[in-house]
C-alpha atoms as a PDB file:
ATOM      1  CA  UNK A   1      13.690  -0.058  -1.881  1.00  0.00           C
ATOM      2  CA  UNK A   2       9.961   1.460  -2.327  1.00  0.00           C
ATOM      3  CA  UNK A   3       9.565   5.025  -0.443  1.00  0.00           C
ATOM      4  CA  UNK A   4       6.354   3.507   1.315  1.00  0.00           C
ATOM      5  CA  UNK A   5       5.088   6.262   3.275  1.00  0.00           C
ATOM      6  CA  UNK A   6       6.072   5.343   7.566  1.00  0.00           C
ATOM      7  CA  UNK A   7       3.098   6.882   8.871  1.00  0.00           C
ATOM      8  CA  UNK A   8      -0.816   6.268   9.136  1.00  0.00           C
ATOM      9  CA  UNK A   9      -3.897   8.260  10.438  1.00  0.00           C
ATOM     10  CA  UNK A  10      -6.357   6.953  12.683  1.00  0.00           C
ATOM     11  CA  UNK A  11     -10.380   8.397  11.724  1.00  0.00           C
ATOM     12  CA  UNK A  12     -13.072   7.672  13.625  1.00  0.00           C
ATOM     13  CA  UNK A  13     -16.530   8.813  13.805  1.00  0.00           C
ATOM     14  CA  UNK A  14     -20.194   9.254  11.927  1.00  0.00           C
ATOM     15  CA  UNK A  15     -19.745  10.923   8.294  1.00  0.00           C
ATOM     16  CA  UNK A  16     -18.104  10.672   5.166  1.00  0.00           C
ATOM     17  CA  UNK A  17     -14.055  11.051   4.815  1.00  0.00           C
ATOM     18  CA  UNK A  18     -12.504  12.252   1.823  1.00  0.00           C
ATOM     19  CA  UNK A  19      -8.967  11.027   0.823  1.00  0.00           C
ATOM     20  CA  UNK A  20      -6.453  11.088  -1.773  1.00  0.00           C
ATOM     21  CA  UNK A  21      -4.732   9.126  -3.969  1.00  0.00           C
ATOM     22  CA  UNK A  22      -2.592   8.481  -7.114  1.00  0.00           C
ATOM     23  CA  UNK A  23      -4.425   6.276  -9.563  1.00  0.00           C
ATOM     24  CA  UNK A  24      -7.996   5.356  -9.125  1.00  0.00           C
ATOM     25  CA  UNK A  25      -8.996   3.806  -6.059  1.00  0.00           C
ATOM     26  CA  UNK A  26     -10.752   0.334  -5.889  1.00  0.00           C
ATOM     27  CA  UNK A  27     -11.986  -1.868  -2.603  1.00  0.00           C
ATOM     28  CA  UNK A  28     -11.572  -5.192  -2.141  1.00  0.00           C
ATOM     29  CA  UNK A  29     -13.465  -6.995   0.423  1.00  0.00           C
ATOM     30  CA  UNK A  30     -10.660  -9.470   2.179  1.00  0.00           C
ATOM     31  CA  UNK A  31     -12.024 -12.671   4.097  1.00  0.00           C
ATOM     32  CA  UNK A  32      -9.073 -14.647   4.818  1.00  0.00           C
ATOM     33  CA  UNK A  33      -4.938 -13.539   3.945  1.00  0.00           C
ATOM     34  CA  UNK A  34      -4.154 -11.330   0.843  1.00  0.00           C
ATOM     35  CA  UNK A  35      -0.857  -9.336   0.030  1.00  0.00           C
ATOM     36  CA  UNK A  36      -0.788  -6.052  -1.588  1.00  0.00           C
ATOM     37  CA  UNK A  37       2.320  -3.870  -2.744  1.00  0.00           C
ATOM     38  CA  UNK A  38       2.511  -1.596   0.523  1.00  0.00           C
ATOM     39  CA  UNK A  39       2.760   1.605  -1.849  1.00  0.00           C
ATOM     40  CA  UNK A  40      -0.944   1.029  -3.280  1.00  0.00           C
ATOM     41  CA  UNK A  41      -2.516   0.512  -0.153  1.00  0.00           C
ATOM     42  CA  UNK A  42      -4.618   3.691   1.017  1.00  0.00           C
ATOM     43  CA  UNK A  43      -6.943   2.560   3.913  1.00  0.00           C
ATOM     44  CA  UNK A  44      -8.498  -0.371   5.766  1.00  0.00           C
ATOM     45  CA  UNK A  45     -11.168  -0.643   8.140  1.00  0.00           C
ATOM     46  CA  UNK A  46     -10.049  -1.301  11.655  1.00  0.00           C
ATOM     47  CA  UNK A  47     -11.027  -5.270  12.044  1.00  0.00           C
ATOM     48  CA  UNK A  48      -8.415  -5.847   9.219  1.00  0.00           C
ATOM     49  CA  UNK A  49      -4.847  -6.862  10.688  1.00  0.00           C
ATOM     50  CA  UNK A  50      -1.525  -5.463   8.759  1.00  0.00           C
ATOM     51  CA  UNK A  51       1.925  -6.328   9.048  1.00  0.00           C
ATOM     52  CA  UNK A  52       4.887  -4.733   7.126  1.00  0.00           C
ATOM     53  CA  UNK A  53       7.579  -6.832   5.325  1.00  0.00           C
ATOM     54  CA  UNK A  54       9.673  -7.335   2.994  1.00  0.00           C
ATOM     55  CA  UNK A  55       8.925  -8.498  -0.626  1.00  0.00           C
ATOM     56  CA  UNK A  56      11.695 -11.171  -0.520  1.00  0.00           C
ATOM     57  CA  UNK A  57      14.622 -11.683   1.551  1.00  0.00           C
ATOM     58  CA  UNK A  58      16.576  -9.545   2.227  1.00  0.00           C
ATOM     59  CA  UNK A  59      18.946  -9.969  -0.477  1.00  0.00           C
ATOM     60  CA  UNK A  60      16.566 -10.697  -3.235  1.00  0.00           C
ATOM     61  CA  UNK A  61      14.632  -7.393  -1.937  1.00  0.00           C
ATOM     62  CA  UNK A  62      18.349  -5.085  -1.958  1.00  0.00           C
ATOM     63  CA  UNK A  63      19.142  -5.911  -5.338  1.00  0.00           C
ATOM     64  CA  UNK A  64      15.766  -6.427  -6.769  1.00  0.00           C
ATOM     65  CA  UNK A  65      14.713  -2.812  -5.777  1.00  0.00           C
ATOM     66  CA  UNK A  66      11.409  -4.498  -4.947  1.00  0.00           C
ATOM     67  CA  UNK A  67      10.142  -2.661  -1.650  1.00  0.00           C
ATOM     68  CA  UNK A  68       7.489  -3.174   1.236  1.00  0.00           C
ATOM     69  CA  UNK A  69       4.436  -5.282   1.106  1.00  0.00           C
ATOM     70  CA  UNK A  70       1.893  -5.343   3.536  1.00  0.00           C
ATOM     71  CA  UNK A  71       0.300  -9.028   4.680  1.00  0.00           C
ATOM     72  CA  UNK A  72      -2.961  -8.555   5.611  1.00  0.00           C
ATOM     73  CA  UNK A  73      -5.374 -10.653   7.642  1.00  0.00           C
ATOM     74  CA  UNK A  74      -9.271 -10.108   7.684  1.00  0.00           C
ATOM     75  CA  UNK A  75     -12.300  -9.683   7.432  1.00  0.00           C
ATOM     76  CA  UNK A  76     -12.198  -6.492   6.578  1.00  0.00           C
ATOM     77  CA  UNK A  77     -12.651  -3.783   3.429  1.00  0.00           C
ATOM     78  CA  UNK A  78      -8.994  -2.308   2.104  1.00  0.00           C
ATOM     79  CA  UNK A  79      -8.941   0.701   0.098  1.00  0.00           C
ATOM     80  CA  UNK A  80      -6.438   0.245  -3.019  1.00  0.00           C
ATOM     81  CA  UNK A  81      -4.760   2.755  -5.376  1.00  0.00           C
ATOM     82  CA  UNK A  82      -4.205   1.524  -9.218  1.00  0.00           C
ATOM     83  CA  UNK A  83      -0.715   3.257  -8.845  1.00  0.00           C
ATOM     84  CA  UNK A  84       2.018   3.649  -6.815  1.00  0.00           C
ATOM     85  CA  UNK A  85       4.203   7.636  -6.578  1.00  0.00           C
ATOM     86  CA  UNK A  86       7.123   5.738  -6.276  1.00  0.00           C
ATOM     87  CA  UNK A  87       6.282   4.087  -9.758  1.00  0.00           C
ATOM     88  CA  UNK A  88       5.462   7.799 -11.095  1.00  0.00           C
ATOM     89  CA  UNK A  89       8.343   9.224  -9.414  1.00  0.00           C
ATOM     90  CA  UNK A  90      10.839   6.402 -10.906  1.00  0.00           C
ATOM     91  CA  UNK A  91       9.546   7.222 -14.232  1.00  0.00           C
ATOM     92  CA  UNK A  92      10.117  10.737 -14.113  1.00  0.00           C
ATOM     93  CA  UNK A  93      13.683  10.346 -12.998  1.00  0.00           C
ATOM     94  CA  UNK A  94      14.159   7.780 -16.155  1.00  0.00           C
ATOM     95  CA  UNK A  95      13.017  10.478 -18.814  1.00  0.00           C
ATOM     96  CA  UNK A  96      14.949  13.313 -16.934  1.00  0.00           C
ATOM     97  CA  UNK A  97      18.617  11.592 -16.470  1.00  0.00           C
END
């Protein structure tokens, strides 16, 4: 499985935030249901609904290695990153062993 970060941070308030990221980072406005890769998702605004999953089954997910998406609901703005750590990470570990 993915090593989708378990933990999120609540901002709120006037001003600008400043947040990082592997990859660039793109926004996509969401109107209805979309489903994004839970590991490239950096931020949402709070009128957008999430819910953590599965990419499959749980068999297909185990020996797949696929990991977590997240369903989301809007409307809302997300906050995207064109690349995961876990994909950097796996890489890495490819080249090294």
């Amino acid at each position: 499985m993915g090593r989708e970060g378990l933990f999120r941070l609540k901002v709120t308030g006037t001003g600008k935030i400043w947040f990082g990221c592997y990859g660039g980072i793109f926004v996509k406005e969401i109107q209805d249901t979309y489903v994004v890769d839970s590991g490239h998702l950096v931020a949402y605004e709070p009128s957008i609904g999430i819910k953590v999953g599965m990419a499959g089954g749980i068999f297909s997910s185990f020996f797949s290695g696929e990991g977590l998406v997240t369903r989301i609901k809007g409307p809302g703005r997300i906050y995207m990153q064109s690349r995961s750590t876990s994909g950097l990470t796996g890489w890495i570990n490819s080249h090294l062993w």
